[in-house]
PDB file of N, CA and C in Angstrom:
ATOM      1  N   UNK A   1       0.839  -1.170   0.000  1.00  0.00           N
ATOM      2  CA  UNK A   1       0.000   0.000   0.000  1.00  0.00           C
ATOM      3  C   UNK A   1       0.887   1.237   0.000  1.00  0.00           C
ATOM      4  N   UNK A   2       0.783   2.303  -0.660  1.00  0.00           N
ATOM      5  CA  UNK A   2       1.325   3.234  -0.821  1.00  0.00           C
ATOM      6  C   UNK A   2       0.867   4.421   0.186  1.00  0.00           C
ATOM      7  N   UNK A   3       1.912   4.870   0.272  1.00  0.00           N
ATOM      8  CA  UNK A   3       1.888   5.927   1.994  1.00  0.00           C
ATOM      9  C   UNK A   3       0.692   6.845   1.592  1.00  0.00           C
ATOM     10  N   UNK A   4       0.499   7.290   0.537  1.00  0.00           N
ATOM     11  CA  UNK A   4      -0.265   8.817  -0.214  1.00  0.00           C
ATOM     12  C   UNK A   4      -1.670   7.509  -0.061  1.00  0.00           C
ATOM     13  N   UNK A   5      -1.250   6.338   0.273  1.00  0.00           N
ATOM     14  CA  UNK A   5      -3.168   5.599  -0.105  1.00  0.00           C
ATOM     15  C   UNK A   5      -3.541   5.187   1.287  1.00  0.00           C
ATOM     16  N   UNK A   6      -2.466   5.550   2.958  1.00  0.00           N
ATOM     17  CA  UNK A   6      -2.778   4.962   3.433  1.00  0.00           C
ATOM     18  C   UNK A   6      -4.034   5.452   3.915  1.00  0.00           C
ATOM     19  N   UNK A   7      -4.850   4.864   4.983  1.00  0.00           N
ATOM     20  CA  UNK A   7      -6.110   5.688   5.983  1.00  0.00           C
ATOM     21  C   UNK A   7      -5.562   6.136   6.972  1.00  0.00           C
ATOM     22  N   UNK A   8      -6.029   6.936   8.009  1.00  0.00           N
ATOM     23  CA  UNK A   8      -5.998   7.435   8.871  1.00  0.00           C
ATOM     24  C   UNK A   8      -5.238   6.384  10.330  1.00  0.00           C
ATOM     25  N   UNK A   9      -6.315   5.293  10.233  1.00  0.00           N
ATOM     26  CA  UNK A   9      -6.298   3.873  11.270  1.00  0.00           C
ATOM     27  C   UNK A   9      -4.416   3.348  10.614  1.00  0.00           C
ATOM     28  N   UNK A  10      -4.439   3.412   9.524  1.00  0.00           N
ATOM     29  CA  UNK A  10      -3.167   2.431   9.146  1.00  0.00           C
ATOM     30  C   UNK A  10      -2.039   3.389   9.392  1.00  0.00           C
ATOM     31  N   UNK A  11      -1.850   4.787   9.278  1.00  0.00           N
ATOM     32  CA  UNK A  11      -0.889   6.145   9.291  1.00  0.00           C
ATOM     33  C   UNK A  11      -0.684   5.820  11.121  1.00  0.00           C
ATOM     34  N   UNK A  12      -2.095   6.023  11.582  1.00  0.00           N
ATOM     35  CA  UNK A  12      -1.405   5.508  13.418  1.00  0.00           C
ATOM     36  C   UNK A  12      -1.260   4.189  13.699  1.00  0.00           C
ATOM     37  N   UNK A  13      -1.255   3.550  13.353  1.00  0.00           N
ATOM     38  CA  UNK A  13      -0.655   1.913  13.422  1.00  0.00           C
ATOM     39  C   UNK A  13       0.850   2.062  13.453  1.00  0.00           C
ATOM     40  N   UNK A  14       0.808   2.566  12.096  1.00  0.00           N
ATOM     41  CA  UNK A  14       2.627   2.207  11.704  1.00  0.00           C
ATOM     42  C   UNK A  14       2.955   3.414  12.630  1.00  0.00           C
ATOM     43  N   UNK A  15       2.592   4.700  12.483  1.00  0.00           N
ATOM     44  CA  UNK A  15       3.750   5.221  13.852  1.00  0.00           C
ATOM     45  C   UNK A  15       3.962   4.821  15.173  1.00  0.00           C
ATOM     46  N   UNK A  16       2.888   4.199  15.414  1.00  0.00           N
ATOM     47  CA  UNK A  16       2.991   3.259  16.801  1.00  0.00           C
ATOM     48  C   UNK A  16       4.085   2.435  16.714  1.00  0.00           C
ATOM     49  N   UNK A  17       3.712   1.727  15.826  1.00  0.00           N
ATOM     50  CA  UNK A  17       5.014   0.899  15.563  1.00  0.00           C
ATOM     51  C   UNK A  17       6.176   1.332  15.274  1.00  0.00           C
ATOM     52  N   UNK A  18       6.709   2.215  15.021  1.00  0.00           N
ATOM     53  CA  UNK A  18       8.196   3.088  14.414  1.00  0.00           C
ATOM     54  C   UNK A  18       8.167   3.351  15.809  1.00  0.00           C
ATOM     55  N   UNK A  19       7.516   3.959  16.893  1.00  0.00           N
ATOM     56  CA  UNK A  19       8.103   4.255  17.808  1.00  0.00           C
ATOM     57  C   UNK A  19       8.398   3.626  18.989  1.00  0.00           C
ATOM     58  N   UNK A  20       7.817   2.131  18.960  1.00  0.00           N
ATOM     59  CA  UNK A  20       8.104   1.632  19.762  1.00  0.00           C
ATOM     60  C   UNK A  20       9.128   0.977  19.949  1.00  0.00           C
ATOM     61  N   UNK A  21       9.680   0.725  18.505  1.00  0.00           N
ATOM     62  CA  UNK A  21      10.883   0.213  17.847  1.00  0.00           C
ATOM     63  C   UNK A  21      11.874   0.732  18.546  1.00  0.00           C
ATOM     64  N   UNK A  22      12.351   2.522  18.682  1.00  0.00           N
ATOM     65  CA  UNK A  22      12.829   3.024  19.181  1.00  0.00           C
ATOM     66  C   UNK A  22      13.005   3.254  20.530  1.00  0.00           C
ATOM     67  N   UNK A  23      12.069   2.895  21.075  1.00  0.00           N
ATOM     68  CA  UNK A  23      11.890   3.643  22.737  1.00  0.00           C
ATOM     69  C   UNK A  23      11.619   1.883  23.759  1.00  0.00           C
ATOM     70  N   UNK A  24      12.678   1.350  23.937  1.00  0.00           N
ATOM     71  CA  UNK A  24      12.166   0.073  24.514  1.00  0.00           C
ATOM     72  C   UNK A  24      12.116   0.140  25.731  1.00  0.00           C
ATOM     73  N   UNK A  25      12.431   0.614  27.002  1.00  0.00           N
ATOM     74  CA  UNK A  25      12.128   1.124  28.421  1.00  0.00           C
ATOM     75  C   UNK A  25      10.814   2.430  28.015  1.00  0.00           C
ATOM     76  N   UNK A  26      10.972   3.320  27.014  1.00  0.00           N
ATOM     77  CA  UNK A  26      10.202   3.991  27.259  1.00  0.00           C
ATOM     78  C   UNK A  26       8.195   3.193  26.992  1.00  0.00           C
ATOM     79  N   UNK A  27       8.323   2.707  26.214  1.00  0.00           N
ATOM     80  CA  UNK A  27       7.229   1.744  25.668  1.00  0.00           C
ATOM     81  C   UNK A  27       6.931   0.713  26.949  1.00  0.00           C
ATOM     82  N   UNK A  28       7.651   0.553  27.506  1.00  0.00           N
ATOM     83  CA  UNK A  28       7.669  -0.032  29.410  1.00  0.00           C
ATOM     84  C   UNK A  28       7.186   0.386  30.119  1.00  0.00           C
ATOM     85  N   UNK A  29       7.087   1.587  30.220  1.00  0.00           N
ATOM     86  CA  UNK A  29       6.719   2.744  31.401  1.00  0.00           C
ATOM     87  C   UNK A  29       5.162   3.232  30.349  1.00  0.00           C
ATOM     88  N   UNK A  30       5.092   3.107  29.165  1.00  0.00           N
ATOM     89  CA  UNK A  30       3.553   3.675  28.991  1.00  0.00           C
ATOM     90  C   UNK A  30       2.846   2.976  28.750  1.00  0.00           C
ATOM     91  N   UNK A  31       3.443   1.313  29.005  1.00  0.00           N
ATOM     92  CA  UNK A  31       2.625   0.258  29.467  1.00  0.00           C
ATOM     93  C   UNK A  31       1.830   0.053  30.644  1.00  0.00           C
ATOM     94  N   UNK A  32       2.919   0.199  31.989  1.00  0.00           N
ATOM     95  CA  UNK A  32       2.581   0.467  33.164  1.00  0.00           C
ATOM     96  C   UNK A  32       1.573   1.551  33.181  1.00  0.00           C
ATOM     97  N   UNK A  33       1.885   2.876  32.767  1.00  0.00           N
ATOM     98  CA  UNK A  33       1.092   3.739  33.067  1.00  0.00           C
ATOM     99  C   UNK A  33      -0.540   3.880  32.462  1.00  0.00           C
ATOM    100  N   UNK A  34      -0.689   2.736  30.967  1.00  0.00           N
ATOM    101  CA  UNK A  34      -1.665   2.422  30.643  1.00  0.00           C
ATOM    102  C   UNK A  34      -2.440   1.788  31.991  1.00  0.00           C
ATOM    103  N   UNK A  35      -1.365   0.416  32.078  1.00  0.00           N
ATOM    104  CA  UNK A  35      -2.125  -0.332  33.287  1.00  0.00           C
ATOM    105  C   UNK A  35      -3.202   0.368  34.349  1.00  0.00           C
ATOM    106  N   UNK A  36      -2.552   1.550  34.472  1.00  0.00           N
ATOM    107  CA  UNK A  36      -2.979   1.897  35.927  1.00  0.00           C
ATOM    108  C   UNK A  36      -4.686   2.713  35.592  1.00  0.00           C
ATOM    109  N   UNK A  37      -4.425   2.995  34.204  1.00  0.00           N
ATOM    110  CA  UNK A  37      -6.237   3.413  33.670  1.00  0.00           C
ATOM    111  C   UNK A  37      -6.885   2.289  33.579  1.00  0.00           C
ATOM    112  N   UNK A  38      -6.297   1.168  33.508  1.00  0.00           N
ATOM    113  CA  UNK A  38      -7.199  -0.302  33.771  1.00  0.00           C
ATOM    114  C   UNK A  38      -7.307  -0.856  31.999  1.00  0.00           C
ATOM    115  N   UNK A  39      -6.788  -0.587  31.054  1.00  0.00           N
ATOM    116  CA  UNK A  39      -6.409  -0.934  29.839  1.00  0.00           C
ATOM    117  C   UNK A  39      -5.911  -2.492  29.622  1.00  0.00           C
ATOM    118  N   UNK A  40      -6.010  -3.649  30.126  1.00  0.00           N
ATOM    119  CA  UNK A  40      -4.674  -4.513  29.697  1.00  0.00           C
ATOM    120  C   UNK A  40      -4.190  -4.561  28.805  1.00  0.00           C
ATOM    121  N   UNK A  41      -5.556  -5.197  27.781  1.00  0.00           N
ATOM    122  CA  UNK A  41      -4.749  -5.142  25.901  1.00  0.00           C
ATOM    123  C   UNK A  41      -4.514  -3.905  26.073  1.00  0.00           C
ATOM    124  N   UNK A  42      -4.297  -2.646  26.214  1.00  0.00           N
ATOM    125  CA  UNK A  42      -3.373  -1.770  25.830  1.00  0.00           C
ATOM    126  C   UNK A  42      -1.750  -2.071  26.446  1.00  0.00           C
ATOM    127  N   UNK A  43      -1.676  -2.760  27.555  1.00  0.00           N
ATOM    128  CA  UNK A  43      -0.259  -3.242  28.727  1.00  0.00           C
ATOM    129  C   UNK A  43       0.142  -3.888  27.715  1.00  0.00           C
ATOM    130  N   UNK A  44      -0.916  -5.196  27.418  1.00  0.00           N
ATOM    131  CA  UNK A  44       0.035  -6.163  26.908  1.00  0.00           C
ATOM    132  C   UNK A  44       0.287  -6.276  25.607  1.00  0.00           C
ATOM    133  N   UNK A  45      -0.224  -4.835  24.923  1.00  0.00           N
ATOM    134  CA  UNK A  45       0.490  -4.737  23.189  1.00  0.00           C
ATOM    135  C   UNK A  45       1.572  -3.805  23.365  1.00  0.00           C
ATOM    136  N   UNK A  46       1.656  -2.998  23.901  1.00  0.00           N
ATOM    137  CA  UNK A  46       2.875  -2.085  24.490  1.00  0.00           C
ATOM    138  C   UNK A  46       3.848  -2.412  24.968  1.00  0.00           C
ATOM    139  N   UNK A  47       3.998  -3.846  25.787  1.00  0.00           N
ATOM    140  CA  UNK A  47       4.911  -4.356  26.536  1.00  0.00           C
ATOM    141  C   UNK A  47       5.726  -5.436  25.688  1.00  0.00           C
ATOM    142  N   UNK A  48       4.831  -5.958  24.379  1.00  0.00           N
ATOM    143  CA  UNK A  48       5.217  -6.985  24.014  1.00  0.00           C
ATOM    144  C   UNK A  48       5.861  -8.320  25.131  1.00  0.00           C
ATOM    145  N   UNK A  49       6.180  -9.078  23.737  1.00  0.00           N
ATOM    146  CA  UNK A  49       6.427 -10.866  24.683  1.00  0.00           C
ATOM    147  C   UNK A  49       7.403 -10.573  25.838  1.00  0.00           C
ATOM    148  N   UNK A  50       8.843  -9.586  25.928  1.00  0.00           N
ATOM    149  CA  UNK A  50       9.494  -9.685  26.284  1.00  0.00           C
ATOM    150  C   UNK A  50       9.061  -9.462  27.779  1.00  0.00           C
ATOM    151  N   UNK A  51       8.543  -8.060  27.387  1.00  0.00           N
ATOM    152  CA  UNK A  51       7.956  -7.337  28.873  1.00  0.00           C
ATOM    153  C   UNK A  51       6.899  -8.236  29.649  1.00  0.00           C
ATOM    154  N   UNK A  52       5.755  -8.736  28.708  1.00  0.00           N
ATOM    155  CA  UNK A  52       5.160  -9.911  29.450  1.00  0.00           C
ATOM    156  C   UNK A  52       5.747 -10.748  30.131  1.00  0.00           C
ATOM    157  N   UNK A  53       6.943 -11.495  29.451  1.00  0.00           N
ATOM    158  CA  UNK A  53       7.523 -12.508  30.282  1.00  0.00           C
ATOM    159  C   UNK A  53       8.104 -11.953  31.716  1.00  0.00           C
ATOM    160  N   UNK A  54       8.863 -10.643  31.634  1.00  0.00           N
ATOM    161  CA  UNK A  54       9.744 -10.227  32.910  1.00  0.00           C
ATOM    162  C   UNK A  54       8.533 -10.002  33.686  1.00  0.00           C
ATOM    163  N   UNK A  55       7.341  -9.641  33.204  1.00  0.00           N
ATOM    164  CA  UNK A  55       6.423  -9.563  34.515  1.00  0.00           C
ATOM    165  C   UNK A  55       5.731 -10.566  35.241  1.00  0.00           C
ATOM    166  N   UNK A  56       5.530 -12.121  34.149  1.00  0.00           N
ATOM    167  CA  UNK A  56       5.127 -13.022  35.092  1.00  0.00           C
ATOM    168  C   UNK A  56       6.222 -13.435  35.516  1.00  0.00           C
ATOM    169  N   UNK A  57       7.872 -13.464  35.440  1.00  0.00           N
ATOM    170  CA  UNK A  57       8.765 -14.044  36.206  1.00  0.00           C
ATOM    171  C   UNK A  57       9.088 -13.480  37.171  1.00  0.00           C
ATOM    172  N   UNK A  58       8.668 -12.221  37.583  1.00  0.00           N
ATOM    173  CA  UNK A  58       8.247 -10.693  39.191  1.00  0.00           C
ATOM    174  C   UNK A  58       7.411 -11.196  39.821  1.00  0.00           C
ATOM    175  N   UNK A  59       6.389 -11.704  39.124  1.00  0.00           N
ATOM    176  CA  UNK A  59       4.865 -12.523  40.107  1.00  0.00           C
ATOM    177  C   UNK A  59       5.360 -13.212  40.435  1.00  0.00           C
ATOM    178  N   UNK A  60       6.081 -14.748  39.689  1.00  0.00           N
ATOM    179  CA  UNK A  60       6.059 -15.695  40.041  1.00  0.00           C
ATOM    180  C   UNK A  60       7.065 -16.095  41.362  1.00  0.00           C
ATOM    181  N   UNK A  61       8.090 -14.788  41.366  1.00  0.00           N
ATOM    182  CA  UNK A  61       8.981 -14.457  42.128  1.00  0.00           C
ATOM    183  C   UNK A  61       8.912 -14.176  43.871  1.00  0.00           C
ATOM    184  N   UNK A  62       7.462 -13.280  43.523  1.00  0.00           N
ATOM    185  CA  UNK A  62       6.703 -12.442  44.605  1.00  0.00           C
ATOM    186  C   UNK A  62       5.989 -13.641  45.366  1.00  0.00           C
ATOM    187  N   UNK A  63       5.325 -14.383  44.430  1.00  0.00           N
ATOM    188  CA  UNK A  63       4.789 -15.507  44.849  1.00  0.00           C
ATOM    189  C   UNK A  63       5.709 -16.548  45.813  1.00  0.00           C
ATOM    190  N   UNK A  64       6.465 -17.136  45.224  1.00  0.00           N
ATOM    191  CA  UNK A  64       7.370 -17.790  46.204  1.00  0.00           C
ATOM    192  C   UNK A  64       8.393 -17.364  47.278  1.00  0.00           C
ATOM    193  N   UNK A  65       8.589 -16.124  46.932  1.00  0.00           N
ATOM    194  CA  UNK A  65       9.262 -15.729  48.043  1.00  0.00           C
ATOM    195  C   UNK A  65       8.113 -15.256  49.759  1.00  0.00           C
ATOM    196  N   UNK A  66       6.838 -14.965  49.049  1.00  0.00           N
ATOM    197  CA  UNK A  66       6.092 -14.859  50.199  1.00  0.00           C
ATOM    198  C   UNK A  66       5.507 -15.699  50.719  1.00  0.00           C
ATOM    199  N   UNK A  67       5.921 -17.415  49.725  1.00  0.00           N
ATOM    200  CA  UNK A  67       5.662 -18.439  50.704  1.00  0.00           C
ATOM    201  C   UNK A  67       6.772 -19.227  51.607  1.00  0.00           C
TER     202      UNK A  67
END
């Protein structure tokens, strides 16, 4: 698809994506801060696999250490 044909929905897609590319702690922190408006699918497309994983291995962490 050509940039001059994209829509509106597809023009903020891809800058989402260009910038998250760039900003990998920062895309961390406006995950979290999604979280806290109560968003998940917004956490857990922002955080991607990586960030998902470090957060259930914090739970799972929290978990056993408080047993």
């Amino acid at each position: 698809m050509n940039i001059d044909q994209e829509t509106p929905e597809n023009i903020r897609e891809r800058l989402q994506r260009e910038e998250k590319q760039g900003r990998a702690v920062g895309t961390f922190k406006d995950g979290l801060d999604r979280a806290q408006l109560g968003n998940l699918g917004e956490l857990a497309s922002s955080l991607g696999w990586i960030g998902i994983g470090v957060v259930i291995v914090v739970i799972i962490a929290v978990f056993v250490w408080l047993k």
